[in-house]
N, C-alpha and C. Protein backbone atom coordinates (compact mmCIF):
# COMPACT_ATOMS: atom_id res chain seq x y z
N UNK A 1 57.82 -118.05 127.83
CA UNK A 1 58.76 -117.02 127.41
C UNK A 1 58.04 -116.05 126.49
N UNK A 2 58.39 -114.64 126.84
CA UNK A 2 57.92 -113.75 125.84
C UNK A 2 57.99 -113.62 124.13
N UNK A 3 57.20 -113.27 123.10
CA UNK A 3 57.64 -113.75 122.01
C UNK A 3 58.71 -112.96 122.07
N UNK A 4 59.54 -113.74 120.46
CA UNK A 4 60.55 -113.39 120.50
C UNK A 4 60.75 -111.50 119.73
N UNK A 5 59.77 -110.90 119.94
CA UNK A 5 60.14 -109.54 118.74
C UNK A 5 60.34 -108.28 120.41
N UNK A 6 59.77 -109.31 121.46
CA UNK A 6 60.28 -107.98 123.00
C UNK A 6 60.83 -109.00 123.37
N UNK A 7 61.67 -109.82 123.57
CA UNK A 7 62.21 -110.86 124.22
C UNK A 7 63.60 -110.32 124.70
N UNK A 8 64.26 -110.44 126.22
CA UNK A 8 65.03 -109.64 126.17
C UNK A 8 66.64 -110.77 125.96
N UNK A 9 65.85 -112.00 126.35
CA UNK A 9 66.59 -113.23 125.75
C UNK A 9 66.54 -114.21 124.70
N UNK A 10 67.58 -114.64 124.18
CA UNK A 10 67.01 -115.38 122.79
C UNK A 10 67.84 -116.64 123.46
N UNK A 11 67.39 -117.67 122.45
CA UNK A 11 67.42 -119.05 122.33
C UNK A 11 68.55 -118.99 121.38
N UNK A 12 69.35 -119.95 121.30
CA UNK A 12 70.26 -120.59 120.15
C UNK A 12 69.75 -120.26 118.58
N UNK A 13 68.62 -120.72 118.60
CA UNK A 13 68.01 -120.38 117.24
C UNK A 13 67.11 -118.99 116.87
N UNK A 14 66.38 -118.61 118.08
CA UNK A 14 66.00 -117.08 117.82
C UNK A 14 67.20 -116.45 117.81
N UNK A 15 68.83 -116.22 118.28
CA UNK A 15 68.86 -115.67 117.90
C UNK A 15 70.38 -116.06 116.29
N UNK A 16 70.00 -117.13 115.89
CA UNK A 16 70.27 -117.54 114.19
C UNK A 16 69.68 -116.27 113.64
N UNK A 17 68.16 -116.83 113.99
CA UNK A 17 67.26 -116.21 113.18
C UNK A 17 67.19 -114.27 113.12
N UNK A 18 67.69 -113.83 114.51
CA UNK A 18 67.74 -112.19 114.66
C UNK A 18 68.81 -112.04 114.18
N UNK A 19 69.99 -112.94 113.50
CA UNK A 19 71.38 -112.47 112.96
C UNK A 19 71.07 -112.49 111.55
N UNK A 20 69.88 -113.18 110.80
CA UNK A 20 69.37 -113.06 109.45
C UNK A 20 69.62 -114.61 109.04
N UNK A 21 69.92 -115.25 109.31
CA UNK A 21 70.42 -116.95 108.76
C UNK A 21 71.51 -116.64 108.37
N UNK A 22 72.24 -115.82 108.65
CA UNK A 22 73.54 -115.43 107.66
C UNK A 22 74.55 -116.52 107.82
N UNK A 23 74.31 -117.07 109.68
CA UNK A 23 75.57 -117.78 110.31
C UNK A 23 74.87 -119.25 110.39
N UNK A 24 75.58 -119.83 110.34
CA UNK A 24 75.60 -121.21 110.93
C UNK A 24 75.40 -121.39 112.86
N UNK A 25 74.86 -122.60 113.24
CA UNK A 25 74.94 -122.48 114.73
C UNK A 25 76.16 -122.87 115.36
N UNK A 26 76.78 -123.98 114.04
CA UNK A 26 78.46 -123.69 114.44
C UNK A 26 79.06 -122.71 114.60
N UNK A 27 78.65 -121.80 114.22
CA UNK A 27 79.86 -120.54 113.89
C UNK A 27 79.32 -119.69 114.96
N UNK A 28 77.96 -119.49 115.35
CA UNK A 28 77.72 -118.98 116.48
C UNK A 28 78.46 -119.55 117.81
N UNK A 29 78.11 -120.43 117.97
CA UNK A 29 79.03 -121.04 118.94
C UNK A 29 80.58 -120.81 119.18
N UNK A 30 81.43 -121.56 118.08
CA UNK A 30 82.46 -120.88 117.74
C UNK A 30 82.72 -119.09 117.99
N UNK A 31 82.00 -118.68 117.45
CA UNK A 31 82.43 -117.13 117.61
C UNK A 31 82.24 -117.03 119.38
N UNK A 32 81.09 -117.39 119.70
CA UNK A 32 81.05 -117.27 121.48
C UNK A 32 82.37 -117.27 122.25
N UNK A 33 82.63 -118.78 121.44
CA UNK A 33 83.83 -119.20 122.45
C UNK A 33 85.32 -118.43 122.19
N UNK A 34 85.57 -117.93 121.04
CA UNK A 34 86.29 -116.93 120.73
C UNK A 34 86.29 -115.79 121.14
N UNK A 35 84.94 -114.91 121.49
CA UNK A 35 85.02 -114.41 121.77
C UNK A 35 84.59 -113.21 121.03
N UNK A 36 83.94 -113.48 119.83
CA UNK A 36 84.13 -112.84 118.33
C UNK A 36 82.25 -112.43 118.66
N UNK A 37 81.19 -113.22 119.23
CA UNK A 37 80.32 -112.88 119.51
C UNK A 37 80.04 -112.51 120.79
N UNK A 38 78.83 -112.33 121.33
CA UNK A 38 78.91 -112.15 122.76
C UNK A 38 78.38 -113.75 123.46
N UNK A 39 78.96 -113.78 125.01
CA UNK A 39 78.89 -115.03 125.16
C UNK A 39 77.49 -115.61 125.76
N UNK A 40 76.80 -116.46 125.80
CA UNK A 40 75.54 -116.62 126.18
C UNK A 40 75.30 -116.75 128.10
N UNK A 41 74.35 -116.98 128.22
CA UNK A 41 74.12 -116.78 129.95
C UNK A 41 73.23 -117.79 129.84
N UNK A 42 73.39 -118.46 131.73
CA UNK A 42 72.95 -119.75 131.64
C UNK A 42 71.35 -119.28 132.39
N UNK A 43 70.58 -119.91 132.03
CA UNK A 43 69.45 -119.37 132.87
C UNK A 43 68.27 -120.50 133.25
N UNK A 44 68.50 -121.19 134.19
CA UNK A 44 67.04 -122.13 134.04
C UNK A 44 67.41 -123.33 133.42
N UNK A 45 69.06 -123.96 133.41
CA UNK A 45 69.37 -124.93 132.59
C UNK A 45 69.51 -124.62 131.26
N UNK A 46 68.88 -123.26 130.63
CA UNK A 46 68.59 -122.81 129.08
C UNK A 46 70.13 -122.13 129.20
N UNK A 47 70.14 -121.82 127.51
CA UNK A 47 71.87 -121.17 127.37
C UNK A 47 70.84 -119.81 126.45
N UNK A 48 71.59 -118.83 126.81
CA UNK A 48 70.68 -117.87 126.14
C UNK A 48 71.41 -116.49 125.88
N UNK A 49 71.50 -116.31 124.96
CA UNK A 49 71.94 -114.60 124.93
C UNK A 49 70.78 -113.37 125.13
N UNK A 50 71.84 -112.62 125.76
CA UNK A 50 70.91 -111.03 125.63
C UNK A 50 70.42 -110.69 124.26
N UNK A 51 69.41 -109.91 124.56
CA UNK A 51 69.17 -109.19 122.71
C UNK A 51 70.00 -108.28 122.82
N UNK A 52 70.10 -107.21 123.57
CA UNK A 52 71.31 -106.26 123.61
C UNK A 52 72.29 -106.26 123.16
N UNK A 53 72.98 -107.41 123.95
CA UNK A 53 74.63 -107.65 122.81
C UNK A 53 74.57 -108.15 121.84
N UNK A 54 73.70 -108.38 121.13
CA UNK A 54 73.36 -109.33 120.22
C UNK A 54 72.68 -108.05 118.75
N UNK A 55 71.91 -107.09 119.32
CA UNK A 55 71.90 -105.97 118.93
C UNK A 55 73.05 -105.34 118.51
N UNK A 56 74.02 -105.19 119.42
CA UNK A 56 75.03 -103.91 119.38
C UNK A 56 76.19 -104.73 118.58
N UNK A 57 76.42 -106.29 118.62
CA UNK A 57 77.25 -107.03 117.99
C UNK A 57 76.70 -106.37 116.52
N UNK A 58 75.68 -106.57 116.04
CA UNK A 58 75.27 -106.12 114.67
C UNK A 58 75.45 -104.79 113.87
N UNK A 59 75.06 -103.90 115.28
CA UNK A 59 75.60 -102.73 114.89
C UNK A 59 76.55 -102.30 114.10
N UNK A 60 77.72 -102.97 115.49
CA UNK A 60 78.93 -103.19 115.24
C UNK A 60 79.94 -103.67 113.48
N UNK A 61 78.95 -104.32 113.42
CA UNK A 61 79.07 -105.59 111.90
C UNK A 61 78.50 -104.55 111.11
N UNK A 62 78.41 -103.51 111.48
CA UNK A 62 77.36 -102.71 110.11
C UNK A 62 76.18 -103.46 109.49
N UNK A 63 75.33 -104.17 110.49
CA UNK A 63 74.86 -105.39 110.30
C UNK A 63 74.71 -106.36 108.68
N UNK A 64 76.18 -105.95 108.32
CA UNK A 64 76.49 -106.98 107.24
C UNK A 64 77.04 -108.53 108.36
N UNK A 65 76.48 -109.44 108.03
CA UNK A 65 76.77 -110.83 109.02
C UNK A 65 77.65 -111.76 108.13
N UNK A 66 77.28 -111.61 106.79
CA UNK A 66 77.67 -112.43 106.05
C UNK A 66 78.99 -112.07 105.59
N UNK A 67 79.68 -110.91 105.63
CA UNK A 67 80.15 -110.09 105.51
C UNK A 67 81.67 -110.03 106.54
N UNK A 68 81.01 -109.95 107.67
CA UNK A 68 81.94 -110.27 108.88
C UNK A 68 82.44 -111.69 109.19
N UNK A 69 81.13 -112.63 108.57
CA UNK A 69 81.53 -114.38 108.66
C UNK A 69 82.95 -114.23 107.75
N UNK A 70 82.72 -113.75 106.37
CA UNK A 70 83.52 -114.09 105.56
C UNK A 70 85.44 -113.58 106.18
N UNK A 71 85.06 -112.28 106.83
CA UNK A 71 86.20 -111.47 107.14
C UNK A 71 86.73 -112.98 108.58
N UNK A 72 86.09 -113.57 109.30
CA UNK A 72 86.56 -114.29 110.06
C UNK A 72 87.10 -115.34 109.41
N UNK A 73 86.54 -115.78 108.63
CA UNK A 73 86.75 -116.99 107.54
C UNK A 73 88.13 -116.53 106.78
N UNK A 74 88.96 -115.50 106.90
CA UNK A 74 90.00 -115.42 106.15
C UNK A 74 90.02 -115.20 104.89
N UNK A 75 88.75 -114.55 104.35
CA UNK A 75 88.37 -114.45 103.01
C UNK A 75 88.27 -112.67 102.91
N UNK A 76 89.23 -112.50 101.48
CA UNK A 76 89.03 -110.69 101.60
C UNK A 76 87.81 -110.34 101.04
């Protein structure tokens, strides 16, 4: 696999790590299945997200992560 800084797919944990550590891999998950992140694609037996949506999710977040966790978390 290509490294991960042109990678056009990430891993569970590359992409923890491209969201800043902000989230938990629970909460990634969780948000998937909600719907709150984007959802991953199966590829090769691997579970993997795009960088793209994964990009534009951040955008989106004003890439505050910790920020948006908290706003999901029910916290003002």
């Amino acid at each position: 696999m290509a490294s991960q800084s042109n990678s056009l797919l990430l891993t569970a944990d590359q992409t923890l790590e491209f969201l800043g550590g902000e989230i938990s891999s629970r909460s990634l998950w969780r948000w998937a299945k909600e719907g709150i992140f984007p959802k991953p694609v199966k590829l090769g037996g691997r579970t993997l997200w795009r960088r793209k949506e994964v990009e534009a999710f951040i955008n989106d977040a004003d890439g505050d992560i910790k920020r948006l966790n908290q706003l999901k978390r029910g916290k003002p």
